[in-house]
Protein backbone atom coordinates (compact mmCIF):
# COMPACT_ATOMS: atom_id res chain seq x y z
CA UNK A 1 -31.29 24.86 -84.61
CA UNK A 2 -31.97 25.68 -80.79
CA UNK A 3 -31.02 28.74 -79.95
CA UNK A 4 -27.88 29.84 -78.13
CA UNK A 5 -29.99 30.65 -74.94
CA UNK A 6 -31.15 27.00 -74.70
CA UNK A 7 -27.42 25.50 -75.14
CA UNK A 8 -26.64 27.73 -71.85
CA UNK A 9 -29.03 26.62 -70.33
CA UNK A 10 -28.64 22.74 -71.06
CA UNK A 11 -24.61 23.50 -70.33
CA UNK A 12 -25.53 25.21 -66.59
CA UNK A 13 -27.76 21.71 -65.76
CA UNK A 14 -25.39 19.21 -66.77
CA UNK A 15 -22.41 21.24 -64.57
CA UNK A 16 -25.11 21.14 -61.49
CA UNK A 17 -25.83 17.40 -62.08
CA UNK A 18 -21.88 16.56 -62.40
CA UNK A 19 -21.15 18.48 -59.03
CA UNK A 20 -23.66 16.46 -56.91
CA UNK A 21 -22.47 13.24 -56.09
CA UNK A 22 -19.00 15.41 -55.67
CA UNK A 23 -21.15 17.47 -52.68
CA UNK A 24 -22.90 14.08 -51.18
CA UNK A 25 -19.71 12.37 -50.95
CA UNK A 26 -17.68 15.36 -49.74
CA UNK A 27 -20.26 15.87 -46.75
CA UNK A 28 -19.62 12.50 -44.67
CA UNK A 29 -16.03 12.97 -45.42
CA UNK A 30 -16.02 16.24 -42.92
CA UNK A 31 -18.46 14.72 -40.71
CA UNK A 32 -16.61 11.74 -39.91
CA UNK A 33 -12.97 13.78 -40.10
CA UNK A 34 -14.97 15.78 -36.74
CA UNK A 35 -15.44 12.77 -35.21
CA UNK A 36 -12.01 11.48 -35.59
CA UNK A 37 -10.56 14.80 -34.46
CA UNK A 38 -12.73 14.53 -31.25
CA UNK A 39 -10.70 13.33 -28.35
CA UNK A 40 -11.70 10.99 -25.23
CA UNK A 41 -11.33 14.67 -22.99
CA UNK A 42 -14.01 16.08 -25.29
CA UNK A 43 -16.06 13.22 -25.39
CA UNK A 44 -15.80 13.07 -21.63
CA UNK A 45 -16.93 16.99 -21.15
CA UNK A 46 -20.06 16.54 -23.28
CA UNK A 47 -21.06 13.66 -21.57
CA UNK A 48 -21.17 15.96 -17.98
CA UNK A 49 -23.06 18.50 -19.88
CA UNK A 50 -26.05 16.10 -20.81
CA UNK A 51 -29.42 16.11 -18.57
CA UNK A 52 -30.39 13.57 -16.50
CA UNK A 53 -32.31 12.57 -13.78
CA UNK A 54 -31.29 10.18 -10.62
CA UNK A 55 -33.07 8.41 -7.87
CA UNK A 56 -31.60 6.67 -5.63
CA UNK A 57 -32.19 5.64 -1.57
CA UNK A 58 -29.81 4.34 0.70
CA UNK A 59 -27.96 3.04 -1.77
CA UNK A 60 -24.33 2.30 -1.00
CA UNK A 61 -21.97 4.37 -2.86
CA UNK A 62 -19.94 1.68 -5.14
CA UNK A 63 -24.23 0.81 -6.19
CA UNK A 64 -24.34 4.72 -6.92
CA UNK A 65 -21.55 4.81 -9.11
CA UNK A 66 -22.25 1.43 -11.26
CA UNK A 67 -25.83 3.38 -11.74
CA UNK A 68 -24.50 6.35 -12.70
CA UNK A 69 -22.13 4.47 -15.10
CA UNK A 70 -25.14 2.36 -16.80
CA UNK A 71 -27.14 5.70 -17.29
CA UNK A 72 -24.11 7.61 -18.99
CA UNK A 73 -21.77 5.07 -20.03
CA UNK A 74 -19.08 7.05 -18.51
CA UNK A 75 -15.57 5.17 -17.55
CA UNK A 76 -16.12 6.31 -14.28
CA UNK A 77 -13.61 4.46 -11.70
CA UNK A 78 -14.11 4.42 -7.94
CA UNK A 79 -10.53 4.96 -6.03
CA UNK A 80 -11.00 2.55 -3.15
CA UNK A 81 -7.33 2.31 -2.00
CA UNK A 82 -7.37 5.94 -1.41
CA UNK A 83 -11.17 6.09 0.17
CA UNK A 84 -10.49 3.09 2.35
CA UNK A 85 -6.56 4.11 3.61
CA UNK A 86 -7.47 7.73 4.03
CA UNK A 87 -10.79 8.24 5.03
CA UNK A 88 -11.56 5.03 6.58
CA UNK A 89 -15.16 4.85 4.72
CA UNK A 90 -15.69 1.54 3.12
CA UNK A 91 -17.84 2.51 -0.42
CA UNK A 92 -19.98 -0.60 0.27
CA UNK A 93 -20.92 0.87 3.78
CA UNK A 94 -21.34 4.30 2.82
CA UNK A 95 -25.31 5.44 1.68
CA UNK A 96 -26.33 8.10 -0.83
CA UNK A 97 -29.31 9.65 -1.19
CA UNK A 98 -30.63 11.44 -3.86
CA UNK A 99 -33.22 13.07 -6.02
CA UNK A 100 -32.69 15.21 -9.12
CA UNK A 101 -34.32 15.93 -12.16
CA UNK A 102 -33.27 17.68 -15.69
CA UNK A 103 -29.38 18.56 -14.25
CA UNK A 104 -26.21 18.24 -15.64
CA UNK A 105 -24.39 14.86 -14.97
CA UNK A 106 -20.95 17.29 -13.65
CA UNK A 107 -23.58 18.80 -11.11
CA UNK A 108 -25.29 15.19 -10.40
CA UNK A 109 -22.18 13.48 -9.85
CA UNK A 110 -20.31 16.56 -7.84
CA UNK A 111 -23.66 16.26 -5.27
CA UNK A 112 -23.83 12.88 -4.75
CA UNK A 113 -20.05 12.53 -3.48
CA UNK A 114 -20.29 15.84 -1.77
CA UNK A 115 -22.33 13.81 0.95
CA UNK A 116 -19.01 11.74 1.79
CA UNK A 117 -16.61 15.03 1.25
CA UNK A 118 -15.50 13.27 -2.22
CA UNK A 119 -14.36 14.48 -5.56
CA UNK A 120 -13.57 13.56 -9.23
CA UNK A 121 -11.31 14.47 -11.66
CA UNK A 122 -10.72 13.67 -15.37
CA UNK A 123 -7.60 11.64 -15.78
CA UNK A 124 -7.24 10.32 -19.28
CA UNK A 125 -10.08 8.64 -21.03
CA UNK A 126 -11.85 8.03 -17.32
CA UNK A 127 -13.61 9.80 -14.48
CA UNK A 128 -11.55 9.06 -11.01
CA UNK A 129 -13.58 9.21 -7.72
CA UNK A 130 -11.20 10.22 -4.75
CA UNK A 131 -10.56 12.33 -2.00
CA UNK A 132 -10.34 16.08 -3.09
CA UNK A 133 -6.41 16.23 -2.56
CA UNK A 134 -5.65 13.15 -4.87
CA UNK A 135 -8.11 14.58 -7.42
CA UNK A 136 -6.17 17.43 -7.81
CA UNK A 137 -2.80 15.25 -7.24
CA UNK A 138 -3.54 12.77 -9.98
CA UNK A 139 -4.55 15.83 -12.11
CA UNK A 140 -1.72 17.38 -12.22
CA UNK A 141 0.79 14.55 -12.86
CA UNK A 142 -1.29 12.41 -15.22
CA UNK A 143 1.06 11.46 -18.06
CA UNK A 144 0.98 13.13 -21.42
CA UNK A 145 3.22 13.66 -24.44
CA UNK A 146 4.69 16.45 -26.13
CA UNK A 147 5.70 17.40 -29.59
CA UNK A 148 6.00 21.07 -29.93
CA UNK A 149 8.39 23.08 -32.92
CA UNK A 150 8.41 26.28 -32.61
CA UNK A 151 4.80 26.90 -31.06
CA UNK A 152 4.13 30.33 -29.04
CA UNK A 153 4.54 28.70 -25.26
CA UNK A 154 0.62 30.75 -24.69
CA UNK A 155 -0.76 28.57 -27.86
CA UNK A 156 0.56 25.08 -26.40
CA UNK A 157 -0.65 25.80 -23.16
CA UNK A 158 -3.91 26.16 -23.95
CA UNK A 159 -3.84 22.90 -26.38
CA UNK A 160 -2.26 21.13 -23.56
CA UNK A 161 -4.91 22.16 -21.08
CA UNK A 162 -7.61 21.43 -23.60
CA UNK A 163 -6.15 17.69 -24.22
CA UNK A 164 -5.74 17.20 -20.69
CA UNK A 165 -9.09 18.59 -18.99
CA UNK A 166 -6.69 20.90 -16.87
CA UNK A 167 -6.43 24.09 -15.83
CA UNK A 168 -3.37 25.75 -17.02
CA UNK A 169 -3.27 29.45 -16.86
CA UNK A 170 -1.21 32.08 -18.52
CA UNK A 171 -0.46 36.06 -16.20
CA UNK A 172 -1.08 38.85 -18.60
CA UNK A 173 1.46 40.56 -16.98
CA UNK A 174 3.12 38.44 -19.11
CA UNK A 175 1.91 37.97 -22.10
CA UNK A 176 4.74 39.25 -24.28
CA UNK A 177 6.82 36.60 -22.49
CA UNK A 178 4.20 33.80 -23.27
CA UNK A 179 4.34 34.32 -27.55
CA UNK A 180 8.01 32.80 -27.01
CA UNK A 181 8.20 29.90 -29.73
CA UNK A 182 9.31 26.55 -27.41
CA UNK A 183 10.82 23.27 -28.96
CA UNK A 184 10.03 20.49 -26.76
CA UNK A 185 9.59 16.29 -27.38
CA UNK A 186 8.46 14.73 -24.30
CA UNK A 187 6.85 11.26 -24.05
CA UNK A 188 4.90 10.10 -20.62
CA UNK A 189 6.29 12.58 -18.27
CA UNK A 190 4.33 14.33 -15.70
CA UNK A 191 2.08 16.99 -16.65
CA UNK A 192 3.52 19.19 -14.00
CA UNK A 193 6.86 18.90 -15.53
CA UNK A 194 5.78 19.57 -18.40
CA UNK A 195 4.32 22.36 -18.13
CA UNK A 196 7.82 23.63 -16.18
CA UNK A 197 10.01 23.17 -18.66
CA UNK A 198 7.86 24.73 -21.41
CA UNK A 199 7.97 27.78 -18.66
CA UNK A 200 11.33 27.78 -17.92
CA UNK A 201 12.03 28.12 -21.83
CA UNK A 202 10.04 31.19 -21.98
CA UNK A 203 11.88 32.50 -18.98
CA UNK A 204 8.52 31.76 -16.90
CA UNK A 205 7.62 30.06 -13.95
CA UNK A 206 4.42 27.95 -13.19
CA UNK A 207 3.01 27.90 -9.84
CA UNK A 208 0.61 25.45 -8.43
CA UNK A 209 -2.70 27.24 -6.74
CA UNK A 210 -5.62 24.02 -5.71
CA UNK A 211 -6.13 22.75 -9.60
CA UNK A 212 -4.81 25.55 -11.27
CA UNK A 213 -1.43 25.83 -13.07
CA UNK A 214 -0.49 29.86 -12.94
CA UNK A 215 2.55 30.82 -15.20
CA UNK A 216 3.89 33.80 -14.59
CA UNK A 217 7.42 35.85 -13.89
CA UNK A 218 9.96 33.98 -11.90
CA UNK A 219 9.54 37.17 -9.51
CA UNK A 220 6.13 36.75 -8.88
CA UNK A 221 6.21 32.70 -8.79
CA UNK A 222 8.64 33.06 -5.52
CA UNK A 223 6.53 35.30 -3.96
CA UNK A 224 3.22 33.17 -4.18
CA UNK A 225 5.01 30.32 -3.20
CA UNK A 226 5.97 31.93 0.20
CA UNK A 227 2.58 32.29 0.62
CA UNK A 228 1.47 29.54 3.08
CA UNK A 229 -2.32 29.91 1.90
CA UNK A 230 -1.14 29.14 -1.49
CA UNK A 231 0.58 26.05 -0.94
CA UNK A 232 -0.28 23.05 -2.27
CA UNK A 233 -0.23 19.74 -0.36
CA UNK A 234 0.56 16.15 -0.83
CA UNK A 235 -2.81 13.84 -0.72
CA UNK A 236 -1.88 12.86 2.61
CA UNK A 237 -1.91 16.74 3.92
CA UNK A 238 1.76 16.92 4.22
CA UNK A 239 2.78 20.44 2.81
CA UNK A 240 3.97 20.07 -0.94
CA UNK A 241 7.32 21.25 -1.67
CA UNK A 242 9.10 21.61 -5.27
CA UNK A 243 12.35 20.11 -3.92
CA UNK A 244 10.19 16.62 -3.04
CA UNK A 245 9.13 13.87 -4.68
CA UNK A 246 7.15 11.34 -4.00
CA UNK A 247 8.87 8.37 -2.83
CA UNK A 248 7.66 4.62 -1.99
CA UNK A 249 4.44 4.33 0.37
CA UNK A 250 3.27 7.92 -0.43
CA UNK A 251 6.06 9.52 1.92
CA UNK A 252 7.61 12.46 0.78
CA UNK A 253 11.42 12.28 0.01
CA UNK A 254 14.13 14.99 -0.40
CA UNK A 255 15.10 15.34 -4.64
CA UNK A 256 17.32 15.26 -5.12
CA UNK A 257 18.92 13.95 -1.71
CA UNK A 258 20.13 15.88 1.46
CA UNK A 259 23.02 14.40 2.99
CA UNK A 260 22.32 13.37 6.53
CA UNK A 261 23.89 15.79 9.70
CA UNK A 262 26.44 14.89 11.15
CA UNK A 263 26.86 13.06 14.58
CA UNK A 264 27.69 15.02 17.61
CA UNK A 265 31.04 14.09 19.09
CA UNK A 266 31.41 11.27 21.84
CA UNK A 267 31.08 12.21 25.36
CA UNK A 268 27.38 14.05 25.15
CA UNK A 269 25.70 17.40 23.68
CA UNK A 270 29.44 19.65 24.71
CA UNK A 271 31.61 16.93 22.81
CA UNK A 272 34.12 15.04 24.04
CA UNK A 273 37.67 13.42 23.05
CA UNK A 274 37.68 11.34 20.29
CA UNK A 275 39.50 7.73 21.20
CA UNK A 276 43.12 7.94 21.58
CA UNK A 277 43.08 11.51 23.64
CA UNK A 278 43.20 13.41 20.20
CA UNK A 279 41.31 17.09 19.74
CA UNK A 280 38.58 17.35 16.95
CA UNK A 281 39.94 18.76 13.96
CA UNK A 282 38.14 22.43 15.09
CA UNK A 283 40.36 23.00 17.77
CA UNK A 284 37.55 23.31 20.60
CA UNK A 285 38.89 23.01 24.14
CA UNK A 286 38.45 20.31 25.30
CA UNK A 287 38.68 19.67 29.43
CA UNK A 288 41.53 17.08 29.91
CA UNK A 289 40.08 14.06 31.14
CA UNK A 290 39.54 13.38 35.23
CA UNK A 291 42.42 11.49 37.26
CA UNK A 292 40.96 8.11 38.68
CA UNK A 293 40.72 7.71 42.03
CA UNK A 294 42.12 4.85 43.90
CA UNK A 295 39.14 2.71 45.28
CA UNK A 296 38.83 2.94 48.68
CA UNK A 297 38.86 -0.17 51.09
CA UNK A 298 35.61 -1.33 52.21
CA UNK A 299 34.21 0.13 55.48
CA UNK A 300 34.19 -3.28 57.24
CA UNK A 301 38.30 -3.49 56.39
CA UNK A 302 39.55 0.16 56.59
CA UNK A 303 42.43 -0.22 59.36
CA UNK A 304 41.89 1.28 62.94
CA UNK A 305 44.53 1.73 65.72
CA UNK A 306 45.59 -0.85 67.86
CA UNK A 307 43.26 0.13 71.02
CA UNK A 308 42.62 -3.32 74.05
CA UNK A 309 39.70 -4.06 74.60
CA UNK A 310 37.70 -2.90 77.85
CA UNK A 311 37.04 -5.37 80.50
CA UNK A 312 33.20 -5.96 80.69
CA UNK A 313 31.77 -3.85 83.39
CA UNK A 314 31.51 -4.94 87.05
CA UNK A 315 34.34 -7.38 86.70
CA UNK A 316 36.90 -5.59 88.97
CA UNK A 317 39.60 -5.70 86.36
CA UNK A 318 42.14 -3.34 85.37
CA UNK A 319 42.41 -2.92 81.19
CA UNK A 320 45.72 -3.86 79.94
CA UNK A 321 48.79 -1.47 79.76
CA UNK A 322 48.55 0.03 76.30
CA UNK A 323 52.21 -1.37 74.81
CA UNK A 324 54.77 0.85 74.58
CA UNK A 325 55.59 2.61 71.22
């Protein structure tokens, strides 16, 4: 009969043998549960970590970006509208130059637009070329969604910043304020407003500083807005204010509306009476209106006194006898 040792051992390789096909089927499983957890942000950000090298001569811009695009197979999108309206620089006109070797694609791409005072910004699954202003506009109110139940406001801040390539900062002055649990659904609203009314929940504020979001106190939040330095601006360099919006054409609009002043009173800058001789309903004095004149007769027909003519000269005779009156 075999002996007890060689049972145990038979018993230990058939439980080893059983487990493995359980171990080489388990390990794709995780592998390709990573991948599906990675999102088109991530993918993006490792993508502008990679090496590469570039070298190009008097090539226009638009050829710099499609080369750039073939080497990395980055969505990266060229914002002409913008380039064209506000800079005046057509990207077909406009050459780059450029040699680099074993750098980051972020640090490739940030020096070739550099030489046309250009940036980029990650808006969604793509890379958007622009001016530096509408970078950090389109940033900012990129669409997003949000499903939050009782999530510490500090915790879905920094998954919301993560998701959206942003920068969304938390004060540590108030950090006990930030571990408030929020509630919030939103679907495709602004990032920017998002980010408020997870704030305001919290009893927070977020203030806009360049790309940055900065939550803090309501306290401190009005005094770094009063701070011209700090303010942010539209794309078109128009000073940003919370109260506007963006309307139609790019201008910015009152939000919500400011009724219009009112017109100043007939009869000039000091007011006047209204039509039918009545005061204004604030009781101003008003000076009672000038008595007409009669017209006066023309020169040639004003009446003069009945006076005879004189008798030419050197004609001897007498002027009549003025009549009696």
């Amino acid at each position: 009969m075999p002996s007890f040792a060689a049972c145990l051992c038979r018993s230990a390789v058939v439980a080893v043998l059983a487990l493995l096909p359980v171990a080489a089927l388990a390990a794709p499983a995780s592998e390709g549960d990573a991948k599906k957890a990675e999102s088109p942000v991530d993918k993006i950000r490792k993508a502008l970590d990679q090496a590469i090298d570039l070298d190009m001569t008097d090539q226009s811009l638009n050829q710099a970006i499609t080369q750039l695009r073939e080497q990395t197979k980055l969505n990266i999108v060229l914002d002409r509208m913008t380039i064209v309206n506000m800079m005046g620089m057509d990207p077909e006109q406009s050459p780059v130059t450029l040699k680099l070797q074993g750098v980051k694609v972020r640090s490739a791409l940030r020096t070739m637009l550099s030489q046309h005072n250009l940036s980029f910004a990650i808006v969604g699954d793509t890379i958007l070329v622009t001016t530096e202003e509408m970078a950090m506009h389109r940033q900012m109110r990129q669409r997003v969604n949000v499903d939050l139940d009782k999530v510490q406001l500090s915790a879905a801040l920094k998954q919301l910043s993560k998701e959206t390539a942003t920068n969304l900062t938390v004060d540590p002055r108030v950090a006990k304020d930030a571990q408030t649990a929020v509630s919030l659904q939103l679907e495709d609203v602004p990032l920017e407003t998002a980010v408020r009314l997870m704030a305001e929940m919290a009893g927070l504020k977020p203030v806009r500083m360049g790309n940055v979001l900065f939550v803090t106190s309501k306290t401190n939040a009005t005094e770094l807005r009063n701070d011209p330095d700090l303010a942010p601006t539209h794309p078109h360099g128009i000073p940003y204010k919370e109260e506007m919006i963006i309307g139609p054409g790019g201008r910015l609009v009152p939000f919500p509306p400011v009724p219009l002043p009112a017109m100043p009173a007939p009869g000039g800058p000091g007011g006047g009476a209204p039509p039918g001789g009545e005061r204004p309903p604030d009781g101003s004095d008003i000076p009672p209106p000038r008595a007409e004149k009669p017209d006066k007769p023309p020169a040639d027909k004003e009446a003069k006194p009945d006076t005879p003519p004189k008798p030419p000269a050197g004609s001897g005779e007498k002027p009549p006898a003025k009549p009696d009156r």
